[in-house]
N, C-alpha and C. Protein backbone atom coordinates (compact mmCIF):
# COMPACT_ATOMS: atom_id res chain seq x y z
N UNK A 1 -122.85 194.31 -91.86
CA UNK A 1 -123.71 195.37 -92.36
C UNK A 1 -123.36 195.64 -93.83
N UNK A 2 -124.52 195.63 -94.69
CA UNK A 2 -124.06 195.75 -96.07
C UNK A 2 -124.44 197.52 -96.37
N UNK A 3 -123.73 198.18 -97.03
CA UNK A 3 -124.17 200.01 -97.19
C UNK A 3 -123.89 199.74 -98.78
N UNK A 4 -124.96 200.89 -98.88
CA UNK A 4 -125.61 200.98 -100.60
C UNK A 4 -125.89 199.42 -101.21
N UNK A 5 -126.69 198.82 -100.61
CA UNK A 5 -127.55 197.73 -101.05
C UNK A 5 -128.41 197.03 -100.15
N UNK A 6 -129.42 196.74 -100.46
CA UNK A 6 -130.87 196.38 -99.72
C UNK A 6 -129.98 195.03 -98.71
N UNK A 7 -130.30 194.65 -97.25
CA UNK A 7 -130.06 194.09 -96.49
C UNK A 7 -130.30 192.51 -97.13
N UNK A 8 -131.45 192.29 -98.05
CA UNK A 8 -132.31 191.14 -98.17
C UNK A 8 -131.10 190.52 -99.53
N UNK A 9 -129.76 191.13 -100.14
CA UNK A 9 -128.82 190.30 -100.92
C UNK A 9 -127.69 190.26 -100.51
N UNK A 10 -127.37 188.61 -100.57
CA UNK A 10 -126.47 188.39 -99.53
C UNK A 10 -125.63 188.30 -100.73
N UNK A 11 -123.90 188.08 -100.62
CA UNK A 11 -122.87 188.14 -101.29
C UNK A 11 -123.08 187.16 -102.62
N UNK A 12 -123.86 186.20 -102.55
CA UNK A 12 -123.76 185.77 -104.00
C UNK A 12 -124.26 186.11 -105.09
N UNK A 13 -124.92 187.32 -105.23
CA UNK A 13 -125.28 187.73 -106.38
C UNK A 13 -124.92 187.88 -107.84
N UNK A 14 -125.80 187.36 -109.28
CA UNK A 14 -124.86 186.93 -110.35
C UNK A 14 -125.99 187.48 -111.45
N UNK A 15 -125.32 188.17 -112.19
CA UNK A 15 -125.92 188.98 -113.44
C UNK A 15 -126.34 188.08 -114.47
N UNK A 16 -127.34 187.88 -115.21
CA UNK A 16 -127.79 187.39 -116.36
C UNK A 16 -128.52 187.92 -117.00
N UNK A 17 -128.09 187.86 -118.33
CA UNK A 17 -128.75 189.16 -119.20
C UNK A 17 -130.06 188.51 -119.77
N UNK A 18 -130.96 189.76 -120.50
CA UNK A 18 -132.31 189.14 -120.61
C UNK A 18 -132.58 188.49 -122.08
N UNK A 19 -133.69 187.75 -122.21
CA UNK A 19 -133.92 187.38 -123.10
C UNK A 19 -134.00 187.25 -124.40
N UNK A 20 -134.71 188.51 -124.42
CA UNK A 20 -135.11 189.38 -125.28
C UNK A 20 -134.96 191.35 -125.30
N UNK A 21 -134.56 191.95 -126.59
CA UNK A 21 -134.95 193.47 -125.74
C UNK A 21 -133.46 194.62 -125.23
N UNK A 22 -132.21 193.19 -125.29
CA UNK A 22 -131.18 193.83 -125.45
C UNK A 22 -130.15 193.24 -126.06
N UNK A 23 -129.93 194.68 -127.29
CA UNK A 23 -128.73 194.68 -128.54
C UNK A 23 -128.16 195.60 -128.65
N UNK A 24 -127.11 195.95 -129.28
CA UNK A 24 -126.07 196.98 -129.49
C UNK A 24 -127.02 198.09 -130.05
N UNK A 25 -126.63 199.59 -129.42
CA UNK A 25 -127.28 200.70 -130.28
C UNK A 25 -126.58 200.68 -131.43
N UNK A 26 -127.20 201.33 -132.15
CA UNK A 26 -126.44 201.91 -133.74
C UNK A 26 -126.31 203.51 -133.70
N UNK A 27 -125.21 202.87 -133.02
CA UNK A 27 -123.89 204.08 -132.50
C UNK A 27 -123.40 205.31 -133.95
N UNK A 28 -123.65 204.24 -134.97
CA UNK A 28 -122.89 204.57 -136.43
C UNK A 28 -124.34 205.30 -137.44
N UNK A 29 -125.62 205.44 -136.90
CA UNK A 29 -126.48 205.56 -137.73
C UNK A 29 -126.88 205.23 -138.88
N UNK A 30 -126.24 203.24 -139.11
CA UNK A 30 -126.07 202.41 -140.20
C UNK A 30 -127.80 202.19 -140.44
N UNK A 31 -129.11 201.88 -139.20
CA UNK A 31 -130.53 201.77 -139.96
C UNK A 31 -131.16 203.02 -139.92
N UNK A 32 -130.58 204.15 -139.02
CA UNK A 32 -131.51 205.29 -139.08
C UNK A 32 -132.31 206.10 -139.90
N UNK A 33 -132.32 205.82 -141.67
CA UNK A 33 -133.00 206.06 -142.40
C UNK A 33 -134.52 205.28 -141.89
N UNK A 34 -134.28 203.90 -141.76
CA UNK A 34 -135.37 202.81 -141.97
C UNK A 34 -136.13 203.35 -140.69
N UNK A 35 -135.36 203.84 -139.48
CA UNK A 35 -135.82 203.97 -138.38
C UNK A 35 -136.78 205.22 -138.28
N UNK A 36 -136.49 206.42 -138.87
CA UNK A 36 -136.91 207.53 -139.24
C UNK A 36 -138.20 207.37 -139.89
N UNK A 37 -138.23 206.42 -141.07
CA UNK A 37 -139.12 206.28 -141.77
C UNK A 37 -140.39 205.42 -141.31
N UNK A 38 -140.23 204.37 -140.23
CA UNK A 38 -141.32 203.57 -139.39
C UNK A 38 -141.55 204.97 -137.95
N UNK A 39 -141.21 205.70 -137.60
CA UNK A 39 -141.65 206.81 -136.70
C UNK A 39 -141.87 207.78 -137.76
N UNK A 40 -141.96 208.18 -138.57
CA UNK A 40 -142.86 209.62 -139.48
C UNK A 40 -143.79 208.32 -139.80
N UNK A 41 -143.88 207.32 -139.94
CA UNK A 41 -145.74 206.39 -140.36
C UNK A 41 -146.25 206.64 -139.02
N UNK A 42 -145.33 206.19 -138.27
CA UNK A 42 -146.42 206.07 -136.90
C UNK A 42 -147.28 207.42 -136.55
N UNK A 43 -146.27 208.75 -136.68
CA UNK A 43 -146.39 210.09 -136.54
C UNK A 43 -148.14 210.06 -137.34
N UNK A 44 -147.45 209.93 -138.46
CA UNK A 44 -148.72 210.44 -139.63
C UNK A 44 -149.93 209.01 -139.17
N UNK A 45 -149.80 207.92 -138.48
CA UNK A 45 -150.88 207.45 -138.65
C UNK A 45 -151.57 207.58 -136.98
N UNK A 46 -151.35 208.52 -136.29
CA UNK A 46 -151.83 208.69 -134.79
C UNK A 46 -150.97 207.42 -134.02
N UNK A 47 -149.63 206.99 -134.23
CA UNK A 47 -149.41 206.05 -133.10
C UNK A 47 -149.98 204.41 -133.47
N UNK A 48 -150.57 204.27 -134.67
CA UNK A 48 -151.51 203.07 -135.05
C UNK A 48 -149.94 202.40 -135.86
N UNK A 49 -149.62 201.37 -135.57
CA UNK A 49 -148.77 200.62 -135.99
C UNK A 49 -148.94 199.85 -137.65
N UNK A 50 -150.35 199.75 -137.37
CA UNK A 50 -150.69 198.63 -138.22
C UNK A 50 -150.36 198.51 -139.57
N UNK A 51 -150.48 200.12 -139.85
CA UNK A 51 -149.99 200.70 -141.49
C UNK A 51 -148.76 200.73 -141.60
N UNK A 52 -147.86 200.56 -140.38
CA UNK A 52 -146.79 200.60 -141.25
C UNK A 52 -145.64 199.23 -140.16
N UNK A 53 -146.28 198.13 -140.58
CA UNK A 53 -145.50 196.93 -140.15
C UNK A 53 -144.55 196.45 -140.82
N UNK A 54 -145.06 197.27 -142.43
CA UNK A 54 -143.88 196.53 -143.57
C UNK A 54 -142.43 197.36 -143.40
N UNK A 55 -142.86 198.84 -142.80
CA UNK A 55 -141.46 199.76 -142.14
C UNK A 55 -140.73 199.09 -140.99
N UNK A 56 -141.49 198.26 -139.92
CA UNK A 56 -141.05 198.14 -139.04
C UNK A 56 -140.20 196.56 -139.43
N UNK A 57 -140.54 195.89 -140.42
CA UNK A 57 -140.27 194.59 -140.92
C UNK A 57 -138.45 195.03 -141.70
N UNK A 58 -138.68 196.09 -142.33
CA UNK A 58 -137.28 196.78 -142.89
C UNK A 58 -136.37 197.11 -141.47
N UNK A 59 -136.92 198.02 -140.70
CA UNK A 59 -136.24 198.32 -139.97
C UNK A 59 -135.04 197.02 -139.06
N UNK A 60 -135.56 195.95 -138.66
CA UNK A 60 -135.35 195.25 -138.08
C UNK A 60 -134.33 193.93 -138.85
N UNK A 61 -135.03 193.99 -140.40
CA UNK A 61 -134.40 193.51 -140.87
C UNK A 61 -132.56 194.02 -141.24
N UNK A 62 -132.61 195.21 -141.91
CA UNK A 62 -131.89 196.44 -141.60
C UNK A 62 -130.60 195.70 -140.13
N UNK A 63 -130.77 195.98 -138.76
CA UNK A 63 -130.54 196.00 -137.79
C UNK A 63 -129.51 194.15 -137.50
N UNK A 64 -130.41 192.77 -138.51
CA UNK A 64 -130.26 191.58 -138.37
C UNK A 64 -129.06 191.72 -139.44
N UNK A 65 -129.23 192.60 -140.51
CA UNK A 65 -128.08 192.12 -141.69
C UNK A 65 -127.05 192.96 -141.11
N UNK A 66 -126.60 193.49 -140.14
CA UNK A 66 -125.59 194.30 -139.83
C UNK A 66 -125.04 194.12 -138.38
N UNK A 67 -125.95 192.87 -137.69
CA UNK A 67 -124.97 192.55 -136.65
C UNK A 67 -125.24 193.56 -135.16
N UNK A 68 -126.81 194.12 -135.46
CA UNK A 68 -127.36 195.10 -134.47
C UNK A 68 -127.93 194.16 -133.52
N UNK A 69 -128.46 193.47 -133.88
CA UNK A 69 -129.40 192.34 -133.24
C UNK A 69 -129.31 190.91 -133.63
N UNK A 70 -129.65 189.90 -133.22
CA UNK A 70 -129.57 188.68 -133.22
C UNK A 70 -130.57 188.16 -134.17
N UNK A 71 -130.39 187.42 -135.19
CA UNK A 71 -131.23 187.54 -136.62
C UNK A 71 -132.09 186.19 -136.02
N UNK A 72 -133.60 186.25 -136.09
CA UNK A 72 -134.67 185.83 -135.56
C UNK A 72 -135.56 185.54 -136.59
N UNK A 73 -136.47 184.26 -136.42
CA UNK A 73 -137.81 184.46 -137.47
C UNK A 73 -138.52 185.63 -137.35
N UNK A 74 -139.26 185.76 -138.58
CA UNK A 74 -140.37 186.64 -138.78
C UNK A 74 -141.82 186.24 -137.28
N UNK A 75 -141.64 185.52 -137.92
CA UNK A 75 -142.79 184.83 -136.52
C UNK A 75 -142.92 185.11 -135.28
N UNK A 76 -141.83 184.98 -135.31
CA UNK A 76 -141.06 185.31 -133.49
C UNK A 76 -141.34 186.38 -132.76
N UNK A 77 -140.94 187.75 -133.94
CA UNK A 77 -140.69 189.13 -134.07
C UNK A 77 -142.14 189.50 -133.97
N UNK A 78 -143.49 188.72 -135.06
CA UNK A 78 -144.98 188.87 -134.97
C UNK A 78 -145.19 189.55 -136.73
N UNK A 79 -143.91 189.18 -136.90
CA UNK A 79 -143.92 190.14 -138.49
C UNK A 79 -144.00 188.61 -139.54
N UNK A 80 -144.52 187.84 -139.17
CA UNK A 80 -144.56 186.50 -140.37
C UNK A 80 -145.70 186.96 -141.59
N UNK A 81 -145.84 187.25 -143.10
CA UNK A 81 -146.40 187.11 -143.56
C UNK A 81 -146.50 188.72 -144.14
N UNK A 82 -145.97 189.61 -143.36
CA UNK A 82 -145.64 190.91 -143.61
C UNK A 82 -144.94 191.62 -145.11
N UNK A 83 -145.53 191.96 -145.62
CA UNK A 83 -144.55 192.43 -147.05
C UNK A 83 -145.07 191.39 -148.69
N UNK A 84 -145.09 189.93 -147.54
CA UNK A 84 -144.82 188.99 -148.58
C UNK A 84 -145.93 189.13 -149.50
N UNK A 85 -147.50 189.58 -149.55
CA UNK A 85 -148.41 189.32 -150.13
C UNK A 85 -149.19 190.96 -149.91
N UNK A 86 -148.23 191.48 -150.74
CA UNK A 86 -148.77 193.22 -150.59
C UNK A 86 -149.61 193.34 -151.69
N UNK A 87 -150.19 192.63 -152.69
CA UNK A 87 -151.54 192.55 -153.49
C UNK A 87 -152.49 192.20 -152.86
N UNK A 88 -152.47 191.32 -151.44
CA UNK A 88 -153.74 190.61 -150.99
C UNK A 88 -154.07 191.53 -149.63
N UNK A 89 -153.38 192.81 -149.22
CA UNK A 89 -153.09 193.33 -147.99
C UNK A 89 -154.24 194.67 -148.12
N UNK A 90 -155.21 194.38 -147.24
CA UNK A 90 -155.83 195.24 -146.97
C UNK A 90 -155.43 196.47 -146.10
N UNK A 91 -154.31 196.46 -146.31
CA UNK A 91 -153.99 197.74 -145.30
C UNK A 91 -153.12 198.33 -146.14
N UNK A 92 -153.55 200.18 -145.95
CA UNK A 92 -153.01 201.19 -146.64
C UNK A 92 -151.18 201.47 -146.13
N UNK A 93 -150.49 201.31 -147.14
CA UNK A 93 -148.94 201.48 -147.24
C UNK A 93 -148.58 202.78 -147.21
N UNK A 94 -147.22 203.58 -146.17
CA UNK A 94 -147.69 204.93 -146.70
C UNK A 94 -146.42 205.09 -147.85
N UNK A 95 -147.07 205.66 -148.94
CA UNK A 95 -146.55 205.57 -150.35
C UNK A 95 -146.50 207.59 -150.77
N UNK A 96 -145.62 207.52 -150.86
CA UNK A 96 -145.42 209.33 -151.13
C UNK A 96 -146.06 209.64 -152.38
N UNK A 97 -146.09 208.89 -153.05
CA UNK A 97 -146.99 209.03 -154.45
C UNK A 97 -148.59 209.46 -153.71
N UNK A 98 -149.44 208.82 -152.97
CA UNK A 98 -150.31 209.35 -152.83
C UNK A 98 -150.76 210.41 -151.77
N UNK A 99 -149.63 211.17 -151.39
CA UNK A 99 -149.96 212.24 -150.62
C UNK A 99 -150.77 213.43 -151.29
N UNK A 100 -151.36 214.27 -150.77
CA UNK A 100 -151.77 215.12 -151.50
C UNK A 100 -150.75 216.17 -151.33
N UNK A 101 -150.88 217.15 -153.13
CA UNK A 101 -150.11 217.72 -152.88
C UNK A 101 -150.53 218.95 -152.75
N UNK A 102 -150.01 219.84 -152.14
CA UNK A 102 -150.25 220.95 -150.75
C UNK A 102 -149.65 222.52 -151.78
């Protein structure tokens, strides 16, 4: 009789971690500026990501140069092409210069 675990796992059971999705927190608050700053875009843009991918491209990058996460292509991540061509980017950056001021 097995107690505190489902009948259907028998003794060989063996942990393997996942793929993707798990890395060390930042215990030390070494990206939390970058992190702060991609959640107040999201805040200010209703939850819409799209405006602020070049925050989320810092953030992560941030996270790869410090040993938070496992340093990955852009591609991979879905961020390929992000930042690199911000003259040809039809999408609004949020830039504190053009807030209105109140």
């Amino acid at each position: 009789m097995s107690f505190g675990r489902p009948p259907s796992i028998s003794g060989g059971f063996s942990v393997t971690s996942p793929d993707r999705g798990s890395f060390p927190l930042d215990h030390y608050g070494e990206c939390k500026q970058y992190m702060q700053m991609y959640l107040d875009c999201l805040r200010k843009n209703g939850s819409n990501s799209t405006p602020c991918r070049h925050l989320n491209k810092d953030y992560l990058e941030c996270r790869m140069s410090r040993g938070l996460m496992e340093r990955d292509d852009w591609r991979n991540l879905g961020l390929s092409g992000v930042g690199e061509s911000d003259s040809t980017s039809s999408v609004a950056k949020d830039n504190p210069k053009d807030r209105p001021n109140v």
